[in-house]
C-alpha atoms as a PDB file:
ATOM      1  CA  UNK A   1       0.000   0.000   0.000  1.00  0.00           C
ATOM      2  CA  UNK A   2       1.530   3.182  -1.059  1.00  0.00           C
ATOM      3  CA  UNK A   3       2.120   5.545   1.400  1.00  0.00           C
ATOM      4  CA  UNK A   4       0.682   9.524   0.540  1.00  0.00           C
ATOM      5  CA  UNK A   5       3.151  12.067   1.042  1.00  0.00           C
ATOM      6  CA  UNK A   6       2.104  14.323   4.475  1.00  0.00           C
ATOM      7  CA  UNK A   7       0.729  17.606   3.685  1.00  0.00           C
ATOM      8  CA  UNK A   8       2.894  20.704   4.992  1.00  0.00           C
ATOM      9  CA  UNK A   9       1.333  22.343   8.197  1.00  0.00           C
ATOM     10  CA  UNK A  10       0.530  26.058   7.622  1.00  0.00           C
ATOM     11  CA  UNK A  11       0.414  28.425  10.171  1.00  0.00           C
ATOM     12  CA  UNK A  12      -3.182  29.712  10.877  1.00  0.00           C
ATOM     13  CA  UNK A  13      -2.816  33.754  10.624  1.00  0.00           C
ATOM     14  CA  UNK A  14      -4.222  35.382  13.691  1.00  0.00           C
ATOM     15  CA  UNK A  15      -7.733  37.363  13.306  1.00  0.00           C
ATOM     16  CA  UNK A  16      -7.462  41.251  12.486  1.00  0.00           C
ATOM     17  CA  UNK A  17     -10.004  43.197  14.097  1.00  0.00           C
ATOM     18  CA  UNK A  18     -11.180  46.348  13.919  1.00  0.00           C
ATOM     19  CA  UNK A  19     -11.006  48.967  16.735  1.00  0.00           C
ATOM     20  CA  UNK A  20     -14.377  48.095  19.174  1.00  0.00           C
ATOM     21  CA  UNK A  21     -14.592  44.740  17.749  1.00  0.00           C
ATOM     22  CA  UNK A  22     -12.098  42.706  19.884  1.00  0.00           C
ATOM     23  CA  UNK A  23     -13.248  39.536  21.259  1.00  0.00           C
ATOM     24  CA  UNK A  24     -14.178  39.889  24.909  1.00  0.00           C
ATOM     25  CA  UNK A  25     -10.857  39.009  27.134  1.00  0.00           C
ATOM     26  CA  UNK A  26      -8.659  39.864  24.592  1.00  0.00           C
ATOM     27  CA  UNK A  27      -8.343  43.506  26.119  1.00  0.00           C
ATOM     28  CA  UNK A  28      -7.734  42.532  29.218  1.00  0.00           C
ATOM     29  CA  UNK A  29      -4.147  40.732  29.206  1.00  0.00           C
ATOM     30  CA  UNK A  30      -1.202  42.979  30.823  1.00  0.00           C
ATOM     31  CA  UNK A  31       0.243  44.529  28.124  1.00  0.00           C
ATOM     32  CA  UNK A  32       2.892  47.190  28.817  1.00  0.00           C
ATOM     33  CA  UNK A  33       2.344  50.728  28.938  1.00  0.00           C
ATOM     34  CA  UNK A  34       3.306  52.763  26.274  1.00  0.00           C
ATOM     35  CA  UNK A  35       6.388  55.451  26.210  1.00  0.00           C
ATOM     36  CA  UNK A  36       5.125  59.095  26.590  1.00  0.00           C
ATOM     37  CA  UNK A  37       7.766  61.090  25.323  1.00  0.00           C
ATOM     38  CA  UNK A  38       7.462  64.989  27.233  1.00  0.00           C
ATOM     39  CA  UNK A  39       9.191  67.766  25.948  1.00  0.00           C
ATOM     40  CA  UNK A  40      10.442  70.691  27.783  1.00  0.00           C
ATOM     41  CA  UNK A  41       9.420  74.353  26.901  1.00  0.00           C
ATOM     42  CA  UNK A  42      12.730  76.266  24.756  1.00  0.00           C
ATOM     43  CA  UNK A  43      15.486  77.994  26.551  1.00  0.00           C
ATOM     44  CA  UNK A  44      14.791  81.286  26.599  1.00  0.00           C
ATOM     45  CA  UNK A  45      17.783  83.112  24.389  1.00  0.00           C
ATOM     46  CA  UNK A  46      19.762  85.088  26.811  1.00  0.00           C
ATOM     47  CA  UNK A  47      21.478  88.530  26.206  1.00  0.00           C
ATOM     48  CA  UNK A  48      25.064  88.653  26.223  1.00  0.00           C
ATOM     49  CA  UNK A  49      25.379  91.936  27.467  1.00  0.00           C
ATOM     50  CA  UNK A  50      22.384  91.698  30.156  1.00  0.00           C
ATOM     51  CA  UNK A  51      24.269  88.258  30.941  1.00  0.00           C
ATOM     52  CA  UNK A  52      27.934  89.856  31.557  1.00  0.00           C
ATOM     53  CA  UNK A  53      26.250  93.331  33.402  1.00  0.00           C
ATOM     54  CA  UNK A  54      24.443  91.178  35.331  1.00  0.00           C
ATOM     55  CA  UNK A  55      27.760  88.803  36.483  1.00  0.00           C
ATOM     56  CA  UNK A  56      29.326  92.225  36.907  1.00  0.00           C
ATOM     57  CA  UNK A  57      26.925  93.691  39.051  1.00  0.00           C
ATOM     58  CA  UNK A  58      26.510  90.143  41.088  1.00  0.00           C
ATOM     59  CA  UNK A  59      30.877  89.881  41.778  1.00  0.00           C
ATOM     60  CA  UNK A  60      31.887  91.026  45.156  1.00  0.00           C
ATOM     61  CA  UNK A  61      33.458  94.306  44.879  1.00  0.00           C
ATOM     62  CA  UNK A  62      36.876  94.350  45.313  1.00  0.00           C
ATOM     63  CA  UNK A  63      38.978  95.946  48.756  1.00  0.00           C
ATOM     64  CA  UNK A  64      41.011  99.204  47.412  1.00  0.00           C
ATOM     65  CA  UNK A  65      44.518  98.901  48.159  1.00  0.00           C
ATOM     66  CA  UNK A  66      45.562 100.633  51.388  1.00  0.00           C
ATOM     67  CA  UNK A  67      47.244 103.779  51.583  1.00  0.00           C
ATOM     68  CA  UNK A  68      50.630 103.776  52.368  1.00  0.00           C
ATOM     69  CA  UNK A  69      51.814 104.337  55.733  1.00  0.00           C
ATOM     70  CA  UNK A  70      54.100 107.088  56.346  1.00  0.00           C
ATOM     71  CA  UNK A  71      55.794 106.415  59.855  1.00  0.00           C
ATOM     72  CA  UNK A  72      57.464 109.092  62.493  1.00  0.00           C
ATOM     73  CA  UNK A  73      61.296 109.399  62.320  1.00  0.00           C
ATOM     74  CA  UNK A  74      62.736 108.141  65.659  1.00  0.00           C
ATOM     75  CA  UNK A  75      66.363 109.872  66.758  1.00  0.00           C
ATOM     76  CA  UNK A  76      69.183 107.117  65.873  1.00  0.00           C
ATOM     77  CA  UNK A  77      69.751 104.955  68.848  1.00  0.00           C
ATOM     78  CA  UNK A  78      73.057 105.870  69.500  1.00  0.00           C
ATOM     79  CA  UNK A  79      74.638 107.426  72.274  1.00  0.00           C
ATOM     80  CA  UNK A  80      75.393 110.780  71.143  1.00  0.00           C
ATOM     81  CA  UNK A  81      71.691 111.375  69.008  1.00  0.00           C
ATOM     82  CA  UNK A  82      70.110 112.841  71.959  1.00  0.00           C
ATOM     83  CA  UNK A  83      72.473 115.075  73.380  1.00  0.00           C
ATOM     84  CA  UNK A  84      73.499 116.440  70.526  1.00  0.00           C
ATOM     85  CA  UNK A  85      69.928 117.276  69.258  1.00  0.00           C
ATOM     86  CA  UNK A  86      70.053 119.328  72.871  1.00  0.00           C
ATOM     87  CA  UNK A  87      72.801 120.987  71.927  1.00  0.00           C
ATOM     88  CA  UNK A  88      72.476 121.595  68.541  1.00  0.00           C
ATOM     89  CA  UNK A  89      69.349 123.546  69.945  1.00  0.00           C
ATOM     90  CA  UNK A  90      70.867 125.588  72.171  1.00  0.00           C
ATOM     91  CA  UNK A  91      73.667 126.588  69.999  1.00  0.00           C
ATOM     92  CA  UNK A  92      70.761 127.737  67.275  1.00  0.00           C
ATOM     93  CA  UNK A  93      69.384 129.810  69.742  1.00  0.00           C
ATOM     94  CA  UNK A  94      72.227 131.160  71.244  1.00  0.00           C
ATOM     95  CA  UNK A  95      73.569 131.960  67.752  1.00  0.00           C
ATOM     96  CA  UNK A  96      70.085 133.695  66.912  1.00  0.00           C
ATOM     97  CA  UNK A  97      70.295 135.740  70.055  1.00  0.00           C
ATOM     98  CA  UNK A  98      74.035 137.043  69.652  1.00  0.00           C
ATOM     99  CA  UNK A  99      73.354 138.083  65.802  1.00  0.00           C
ATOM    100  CA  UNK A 100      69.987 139.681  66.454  1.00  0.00           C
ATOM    101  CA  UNK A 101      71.178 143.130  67.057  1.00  0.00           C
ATOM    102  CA  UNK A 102      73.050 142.553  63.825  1.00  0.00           C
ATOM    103  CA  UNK A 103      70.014 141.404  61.935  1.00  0.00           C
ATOM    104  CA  UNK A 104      68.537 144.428  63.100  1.00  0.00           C
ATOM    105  CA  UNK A 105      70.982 146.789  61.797  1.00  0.00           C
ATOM    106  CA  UNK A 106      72.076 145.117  58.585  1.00  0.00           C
ATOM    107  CA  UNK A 107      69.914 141.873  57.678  1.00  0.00           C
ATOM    108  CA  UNK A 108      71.380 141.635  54.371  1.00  0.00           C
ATOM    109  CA  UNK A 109      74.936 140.893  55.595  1.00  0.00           C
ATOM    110  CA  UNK A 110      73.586 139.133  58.759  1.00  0.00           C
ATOM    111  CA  UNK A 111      71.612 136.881  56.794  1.00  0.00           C
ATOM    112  CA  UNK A 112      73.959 136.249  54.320  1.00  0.00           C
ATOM    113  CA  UNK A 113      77.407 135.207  57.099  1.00  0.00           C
ATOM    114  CA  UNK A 114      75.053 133.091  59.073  1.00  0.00           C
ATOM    115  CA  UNK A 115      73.419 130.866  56.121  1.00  0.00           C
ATOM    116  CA  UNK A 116      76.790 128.751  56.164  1.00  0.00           C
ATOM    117  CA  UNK A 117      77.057 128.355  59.270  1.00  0.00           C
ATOM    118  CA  UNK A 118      73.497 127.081  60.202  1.00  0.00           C
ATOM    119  CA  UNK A 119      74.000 125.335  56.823  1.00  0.00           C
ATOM    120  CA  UNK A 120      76.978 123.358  59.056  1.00  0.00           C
ATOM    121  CA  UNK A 121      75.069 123.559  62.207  1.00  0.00           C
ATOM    122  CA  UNK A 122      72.197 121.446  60.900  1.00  0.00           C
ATOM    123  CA  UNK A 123      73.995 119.225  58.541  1.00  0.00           C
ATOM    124  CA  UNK A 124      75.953 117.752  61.924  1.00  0.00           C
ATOM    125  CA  UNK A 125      72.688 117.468  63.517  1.00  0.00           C
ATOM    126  CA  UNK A 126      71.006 115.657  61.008  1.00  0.00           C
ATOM    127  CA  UNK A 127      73.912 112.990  60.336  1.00  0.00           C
ATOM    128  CA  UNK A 128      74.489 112.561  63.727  1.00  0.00           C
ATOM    129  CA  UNK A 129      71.290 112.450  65.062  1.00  0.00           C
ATOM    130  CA  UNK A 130      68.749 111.221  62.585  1.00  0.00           C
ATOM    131  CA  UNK A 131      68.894 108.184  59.970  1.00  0.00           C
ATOM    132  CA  UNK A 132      69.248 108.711  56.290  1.00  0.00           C
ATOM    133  CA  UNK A 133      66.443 108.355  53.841  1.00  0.00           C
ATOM    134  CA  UNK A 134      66.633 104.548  52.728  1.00  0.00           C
ATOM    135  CA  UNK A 135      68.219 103.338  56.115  1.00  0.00           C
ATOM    136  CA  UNK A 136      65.841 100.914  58.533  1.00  0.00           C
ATOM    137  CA  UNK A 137      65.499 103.522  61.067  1.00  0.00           C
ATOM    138  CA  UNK A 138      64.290 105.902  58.209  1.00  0.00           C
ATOM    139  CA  UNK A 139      61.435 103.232  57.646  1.00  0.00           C
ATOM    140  CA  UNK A 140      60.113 103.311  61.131  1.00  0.00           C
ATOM    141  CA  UNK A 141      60.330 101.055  64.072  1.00  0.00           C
ATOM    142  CA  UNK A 142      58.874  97.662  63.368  1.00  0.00           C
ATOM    143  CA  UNK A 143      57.674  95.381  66.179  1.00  0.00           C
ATOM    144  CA  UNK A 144      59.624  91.733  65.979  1.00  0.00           C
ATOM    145  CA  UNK A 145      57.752  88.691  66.260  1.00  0.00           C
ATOM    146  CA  UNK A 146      58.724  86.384  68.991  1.00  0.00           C
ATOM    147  CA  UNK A 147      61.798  84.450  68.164  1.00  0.00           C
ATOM    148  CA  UNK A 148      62.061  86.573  64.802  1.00  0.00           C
ATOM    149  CA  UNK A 149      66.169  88.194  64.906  1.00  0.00           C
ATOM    150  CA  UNK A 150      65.858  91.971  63.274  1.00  0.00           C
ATOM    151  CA  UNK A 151      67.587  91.480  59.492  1.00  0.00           C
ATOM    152  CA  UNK A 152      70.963  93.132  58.916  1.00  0.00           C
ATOM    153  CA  UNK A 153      70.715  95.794  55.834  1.00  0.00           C
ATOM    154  CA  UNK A 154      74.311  95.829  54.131  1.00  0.00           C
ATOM    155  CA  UNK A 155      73.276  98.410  51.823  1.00  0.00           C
ATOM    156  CA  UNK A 156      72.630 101.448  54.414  1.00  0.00           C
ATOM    157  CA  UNK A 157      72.929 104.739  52.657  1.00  0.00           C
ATOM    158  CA  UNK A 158      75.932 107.191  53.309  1.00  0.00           C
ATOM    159  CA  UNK A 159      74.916 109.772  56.083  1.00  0.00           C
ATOM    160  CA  UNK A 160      77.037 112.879  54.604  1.00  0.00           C
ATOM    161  CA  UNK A 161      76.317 111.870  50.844  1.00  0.00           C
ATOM    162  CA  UNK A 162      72.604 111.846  51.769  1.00  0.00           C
ATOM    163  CA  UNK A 163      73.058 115.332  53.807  1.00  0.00           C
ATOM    164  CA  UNK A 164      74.889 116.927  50.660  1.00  0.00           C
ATOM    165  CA  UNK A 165      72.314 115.985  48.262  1.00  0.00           C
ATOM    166  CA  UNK A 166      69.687 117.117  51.081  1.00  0.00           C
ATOM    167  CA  UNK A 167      70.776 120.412  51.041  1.00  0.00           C
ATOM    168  CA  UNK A 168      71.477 121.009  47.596  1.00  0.00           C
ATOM    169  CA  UNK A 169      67.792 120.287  47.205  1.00  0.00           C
ATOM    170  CA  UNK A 170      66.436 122.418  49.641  1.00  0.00           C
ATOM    171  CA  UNK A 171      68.528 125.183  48.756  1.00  0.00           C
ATOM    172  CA  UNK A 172      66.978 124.361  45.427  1.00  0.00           C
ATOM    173  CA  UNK A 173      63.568 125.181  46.865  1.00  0.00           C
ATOM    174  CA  UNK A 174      65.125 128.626  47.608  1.00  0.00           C
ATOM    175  CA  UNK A 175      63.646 130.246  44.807  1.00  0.00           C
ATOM    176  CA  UNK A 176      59.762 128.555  45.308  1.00  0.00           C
ATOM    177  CA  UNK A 177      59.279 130.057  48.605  1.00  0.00           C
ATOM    178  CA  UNK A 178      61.194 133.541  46.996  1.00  0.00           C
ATOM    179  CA  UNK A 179      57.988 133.671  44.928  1.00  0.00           C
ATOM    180  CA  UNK A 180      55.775 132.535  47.741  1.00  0.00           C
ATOM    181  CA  UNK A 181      56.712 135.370  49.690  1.00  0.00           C
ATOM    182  CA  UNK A 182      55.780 137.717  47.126  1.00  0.00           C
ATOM    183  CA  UNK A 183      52.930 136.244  46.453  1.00  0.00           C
ATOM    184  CA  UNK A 184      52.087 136.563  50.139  1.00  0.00           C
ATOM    185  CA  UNK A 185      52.874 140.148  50.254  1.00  0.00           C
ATOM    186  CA  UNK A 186      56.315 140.556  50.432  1.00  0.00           C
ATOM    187  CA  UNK A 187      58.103 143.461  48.064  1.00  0.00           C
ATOM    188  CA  UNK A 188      58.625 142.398  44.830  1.00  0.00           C
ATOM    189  CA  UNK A 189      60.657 145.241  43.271  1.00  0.00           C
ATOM    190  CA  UNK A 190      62.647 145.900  46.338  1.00  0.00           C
ATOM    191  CA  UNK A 191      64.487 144.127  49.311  1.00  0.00           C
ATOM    192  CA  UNK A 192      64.905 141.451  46.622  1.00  0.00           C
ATOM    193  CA  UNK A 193      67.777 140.269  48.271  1.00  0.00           C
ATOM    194  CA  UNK A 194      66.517 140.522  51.763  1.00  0.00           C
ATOM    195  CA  UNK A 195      63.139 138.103  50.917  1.00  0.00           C
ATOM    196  CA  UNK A 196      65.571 135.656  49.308  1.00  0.00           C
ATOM    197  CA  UNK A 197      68.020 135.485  52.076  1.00  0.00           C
ATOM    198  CA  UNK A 198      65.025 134.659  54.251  1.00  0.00           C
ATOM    199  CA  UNK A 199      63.615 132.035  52.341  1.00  0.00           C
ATOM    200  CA  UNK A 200      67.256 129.968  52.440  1.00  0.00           C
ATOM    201  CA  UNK A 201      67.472 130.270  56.094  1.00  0.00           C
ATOM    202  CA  UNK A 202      63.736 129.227  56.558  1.00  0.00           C
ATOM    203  CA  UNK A 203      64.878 125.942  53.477  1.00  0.00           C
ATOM    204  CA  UNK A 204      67.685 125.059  55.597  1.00  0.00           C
ATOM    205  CA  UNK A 205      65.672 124.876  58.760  1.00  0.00           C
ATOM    206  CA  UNK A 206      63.135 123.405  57.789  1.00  0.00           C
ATOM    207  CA  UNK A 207      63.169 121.791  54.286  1.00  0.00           C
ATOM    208  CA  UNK A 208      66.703 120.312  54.531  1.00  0.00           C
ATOM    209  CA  UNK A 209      66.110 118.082  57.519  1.00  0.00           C
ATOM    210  CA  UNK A 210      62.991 116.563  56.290  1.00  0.00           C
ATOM    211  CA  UNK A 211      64.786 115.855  52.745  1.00  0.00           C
ATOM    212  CA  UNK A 212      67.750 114.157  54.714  1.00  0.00           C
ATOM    213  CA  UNK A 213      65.332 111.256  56.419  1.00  0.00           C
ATOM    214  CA  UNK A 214      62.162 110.994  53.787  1.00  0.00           C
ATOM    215  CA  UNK A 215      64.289 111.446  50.720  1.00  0.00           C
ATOM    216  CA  UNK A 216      62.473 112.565  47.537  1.00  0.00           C
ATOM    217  CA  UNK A 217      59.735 109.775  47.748  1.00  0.00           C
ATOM    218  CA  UNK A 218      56.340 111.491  46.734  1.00  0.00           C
ATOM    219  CA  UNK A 219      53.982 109.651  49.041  1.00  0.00           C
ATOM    220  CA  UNK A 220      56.001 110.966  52.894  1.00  0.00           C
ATOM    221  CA  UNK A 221      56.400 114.299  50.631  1.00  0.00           C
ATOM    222  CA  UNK A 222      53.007 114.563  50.012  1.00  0.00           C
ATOM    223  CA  UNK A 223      52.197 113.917  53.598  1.00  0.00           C
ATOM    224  CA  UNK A 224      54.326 116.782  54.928  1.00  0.00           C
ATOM    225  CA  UNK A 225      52.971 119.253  52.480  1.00  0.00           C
ATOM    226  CA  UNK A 226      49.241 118.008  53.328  1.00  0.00           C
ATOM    227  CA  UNK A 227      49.967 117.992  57.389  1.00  0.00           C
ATOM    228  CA  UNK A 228      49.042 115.012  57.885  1.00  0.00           C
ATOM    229  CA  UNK A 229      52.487 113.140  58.330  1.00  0.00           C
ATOM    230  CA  UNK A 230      52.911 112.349  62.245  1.00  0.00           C
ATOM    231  CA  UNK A 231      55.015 114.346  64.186  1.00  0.00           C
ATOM    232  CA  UNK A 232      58.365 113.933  64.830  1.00  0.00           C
ATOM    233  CA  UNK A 233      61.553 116.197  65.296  1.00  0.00           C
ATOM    234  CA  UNK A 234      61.621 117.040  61.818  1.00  0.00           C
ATOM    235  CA  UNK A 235      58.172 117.432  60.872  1.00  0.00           C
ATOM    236  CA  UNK A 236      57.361 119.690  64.034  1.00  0.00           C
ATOM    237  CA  UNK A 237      60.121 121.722  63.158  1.00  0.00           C
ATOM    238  CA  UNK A 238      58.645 122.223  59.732  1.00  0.00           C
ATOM    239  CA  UNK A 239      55.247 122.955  60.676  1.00  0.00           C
ATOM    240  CA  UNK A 240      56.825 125.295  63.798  1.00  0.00           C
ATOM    241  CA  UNK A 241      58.854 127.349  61.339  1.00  0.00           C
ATOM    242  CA  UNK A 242      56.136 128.126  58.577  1.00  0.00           C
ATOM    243  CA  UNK A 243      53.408 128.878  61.475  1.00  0.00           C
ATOM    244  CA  UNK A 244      56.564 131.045  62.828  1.00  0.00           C
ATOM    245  CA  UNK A 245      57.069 133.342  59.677  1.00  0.00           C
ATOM    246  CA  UNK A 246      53.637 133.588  59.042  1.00  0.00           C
ATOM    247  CA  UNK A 247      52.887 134.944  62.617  1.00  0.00           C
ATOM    248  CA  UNK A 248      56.372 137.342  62.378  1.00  0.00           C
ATOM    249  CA  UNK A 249      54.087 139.063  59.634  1.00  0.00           C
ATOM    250  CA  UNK A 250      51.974 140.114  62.287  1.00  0.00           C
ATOM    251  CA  UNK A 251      54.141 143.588  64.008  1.00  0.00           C
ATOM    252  CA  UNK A 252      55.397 144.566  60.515  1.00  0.00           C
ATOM    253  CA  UNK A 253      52.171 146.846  59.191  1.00  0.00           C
ATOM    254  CA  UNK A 254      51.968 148.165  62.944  1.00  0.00           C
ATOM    255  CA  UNK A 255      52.498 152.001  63.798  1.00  0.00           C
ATOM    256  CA  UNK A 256      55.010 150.955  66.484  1.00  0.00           C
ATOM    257  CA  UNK A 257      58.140 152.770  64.834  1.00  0.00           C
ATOM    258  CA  UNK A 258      60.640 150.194  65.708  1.00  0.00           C
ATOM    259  CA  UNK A 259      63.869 148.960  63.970  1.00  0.00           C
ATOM    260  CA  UNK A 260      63.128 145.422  64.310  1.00  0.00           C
ATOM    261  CA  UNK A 261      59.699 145.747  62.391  1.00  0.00           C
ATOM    262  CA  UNK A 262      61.457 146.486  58.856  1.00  0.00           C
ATOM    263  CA  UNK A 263      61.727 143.099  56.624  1.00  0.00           C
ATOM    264  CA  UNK A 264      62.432 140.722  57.079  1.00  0.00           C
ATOM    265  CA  UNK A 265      63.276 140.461  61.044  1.00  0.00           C
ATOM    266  CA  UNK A 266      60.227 139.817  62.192  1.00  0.00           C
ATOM    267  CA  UNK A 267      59.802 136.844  59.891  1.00  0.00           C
ATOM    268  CA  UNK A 268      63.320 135.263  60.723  1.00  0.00           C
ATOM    269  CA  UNK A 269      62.835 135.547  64.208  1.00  0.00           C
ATOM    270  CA  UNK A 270      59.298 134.152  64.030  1.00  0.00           C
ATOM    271  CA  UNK A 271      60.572 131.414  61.960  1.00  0.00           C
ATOM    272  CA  UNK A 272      63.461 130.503  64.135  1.00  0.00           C
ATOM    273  CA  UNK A 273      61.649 130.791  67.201  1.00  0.00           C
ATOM    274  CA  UNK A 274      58.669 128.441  65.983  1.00  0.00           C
ATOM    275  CA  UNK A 275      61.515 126.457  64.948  1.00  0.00           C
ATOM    276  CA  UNK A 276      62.576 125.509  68.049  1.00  0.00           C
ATOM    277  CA  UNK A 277      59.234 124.958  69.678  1.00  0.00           C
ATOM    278  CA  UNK A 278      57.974 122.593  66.854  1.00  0.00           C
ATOM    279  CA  UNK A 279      61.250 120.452  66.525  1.00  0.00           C
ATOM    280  CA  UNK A 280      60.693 119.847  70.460  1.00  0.00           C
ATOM    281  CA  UNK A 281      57.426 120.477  71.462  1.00  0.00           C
ATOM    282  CA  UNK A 282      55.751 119.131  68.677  1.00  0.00           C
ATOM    283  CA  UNK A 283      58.593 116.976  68.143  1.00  0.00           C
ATOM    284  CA  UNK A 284      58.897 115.244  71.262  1.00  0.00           C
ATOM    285  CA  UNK A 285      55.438 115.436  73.097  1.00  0.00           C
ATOM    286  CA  UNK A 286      53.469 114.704  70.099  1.00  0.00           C
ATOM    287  CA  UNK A 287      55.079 112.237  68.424  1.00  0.00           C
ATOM    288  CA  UNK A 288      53.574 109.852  66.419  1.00  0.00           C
ATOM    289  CA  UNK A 289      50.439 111.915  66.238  1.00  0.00           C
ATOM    290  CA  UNK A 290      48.778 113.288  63.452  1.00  0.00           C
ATOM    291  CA  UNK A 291      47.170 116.621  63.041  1.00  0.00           C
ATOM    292  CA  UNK A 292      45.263 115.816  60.271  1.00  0.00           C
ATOM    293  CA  UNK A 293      44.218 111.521  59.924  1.00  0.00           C
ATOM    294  CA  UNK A 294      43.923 110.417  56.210  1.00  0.00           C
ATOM    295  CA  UNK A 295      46.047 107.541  56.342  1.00  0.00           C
ATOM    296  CA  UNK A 296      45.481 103.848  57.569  1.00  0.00           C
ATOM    297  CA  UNK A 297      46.839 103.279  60.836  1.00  0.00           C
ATOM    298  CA  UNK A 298      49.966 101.509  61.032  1.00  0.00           C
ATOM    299  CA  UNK A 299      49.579  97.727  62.727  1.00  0.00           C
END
């Protein structure tokens, strides 16, 4: 008996149905859910200039650098700097005194003889008594930390180099405070020579010493000019001797028919005496203060 050959199975397609026509159970196998894809609203577009305004505005400010500290000028510590600025006091005054008579009589030659010397007089007072601009004791006195040995500077300035160039450049100056004078009052067409002769005693009194320990650095300038450097023995003298000529002024327009009231005596005197009171009142009792604060105070 012959044997038929099997028929192939074919697979039965599955039913398509139409939405709402699905047989009942069909629906109601777990089937997972679907992916629901969000999307976010656009990025606003932002300003580049709002945007870098806005991170300038927002950055802490920053601190403005401090101002620098200009400190008082202590007398060297050595053993002859204080007795020496005694003397060198008392032999200003004592020269003053013996020459005023002369001043009186013929201020001209008077002034003009005693320039050198008080030219010599001070320039031994200020090397021996006070540091030189650049030195450590020209930078102020600086507290040490425990443990912490004061540094050796090998490169200390030259005392009588420093007090030549000193007084050339006050003696520079000579001719600024000529024309101050006039333009204060003083005669402009006459006594020429008298209101010059002043103004060099009054530089090397008070302008030379203060060259000698703050140098030509702007910002200690600047704070002797504005008053508001603290006091020390060459700063008081400096503010002493201008409040001193400007108060000799005073007796000159009077109707008291005296010799001594013709220029300039009254303002050499008043500068010499104030001086002497500034360079140790101010010098000595108020040192370290300040008349006028505008600087940071020193730590």
């Amino acid at each position: 008996m012959s044997r038929q050959p099997a028929k192939p199975h074919l697979a039965t397609p599955e039913p398509s149905y139409l939405v709402g026509d699905l047989p009942e159970g069909i629906g109601d196998r777990d089937e997972p859910e679907p992916l629901v894809y969000t999307t976010t609203s656009p990025m606003p577009l932002i300003d580049p200039v709002t945007m870098s305004t806005t991170l300038i505005k927002g950055a802490p400010a920053q601190p403005a650098a401090p101002k620098a500290v200009v400190p008082a000028i202590p007398l060297l510590n050595t053993p002859l700097a204080l007795p020496v600025s005694v003397v060198h006091q008392l032999v200003l005054a004592g020269l003053f005194v013996w020459r005023f008579e002369a001043l009186v009589a013929d201020p001209v030659s008077t002034l003009q003889i005693g320039l050198p010397v008080v030219a010599v007089i001070q320039t031994l007072y200020v090397t021996l008594c006070l540091p030189a601009a650049g030195s450590s004791g020209a930078k102020g006195s600086k507290k040490l930390r425990p443990g912490e040995k004061k540094k050796s500077d090998t490169r200390e300035p030259k005392a009588f180099a420093t007090a030549v160039i000193s007084l050339v450049l006050a003696l520079i100056l000579t001719p600024v405070l000529h024309i101050l004078f006039v333009l204060f009052g003083a005669p402009f067409l006459t006594h020429a020579s008298h209101t010059f002769l002043c103004a060099a005693h009054i530089a090397v009194l008070a302008i030379y010493p203060i060259f000698y320990v703050r140098g030509s650095d702007p910002v200690p300038l600047q704070a002797v000019v504005s008053v508001s450097a603290p006091f020390d023995q060459t700063f008081g003298g400096f503010v002493g001797t201008v409040v001193g000529a400007w108060l000799g002024a005073v007796p000159i327009p009077l109707d008291w028919d005296r010799e001594w009231q013709k220029w300039p005596v009254t303002i050499v005197a008043g500068a010499y005496v104030g001086y002497f009171v500034g360079s140790k009142l101010l010098g000595n009792v108020f040192y370290g203060k300040r008349w006028a604060v505008s600087e940071i105070k020193e730590e």
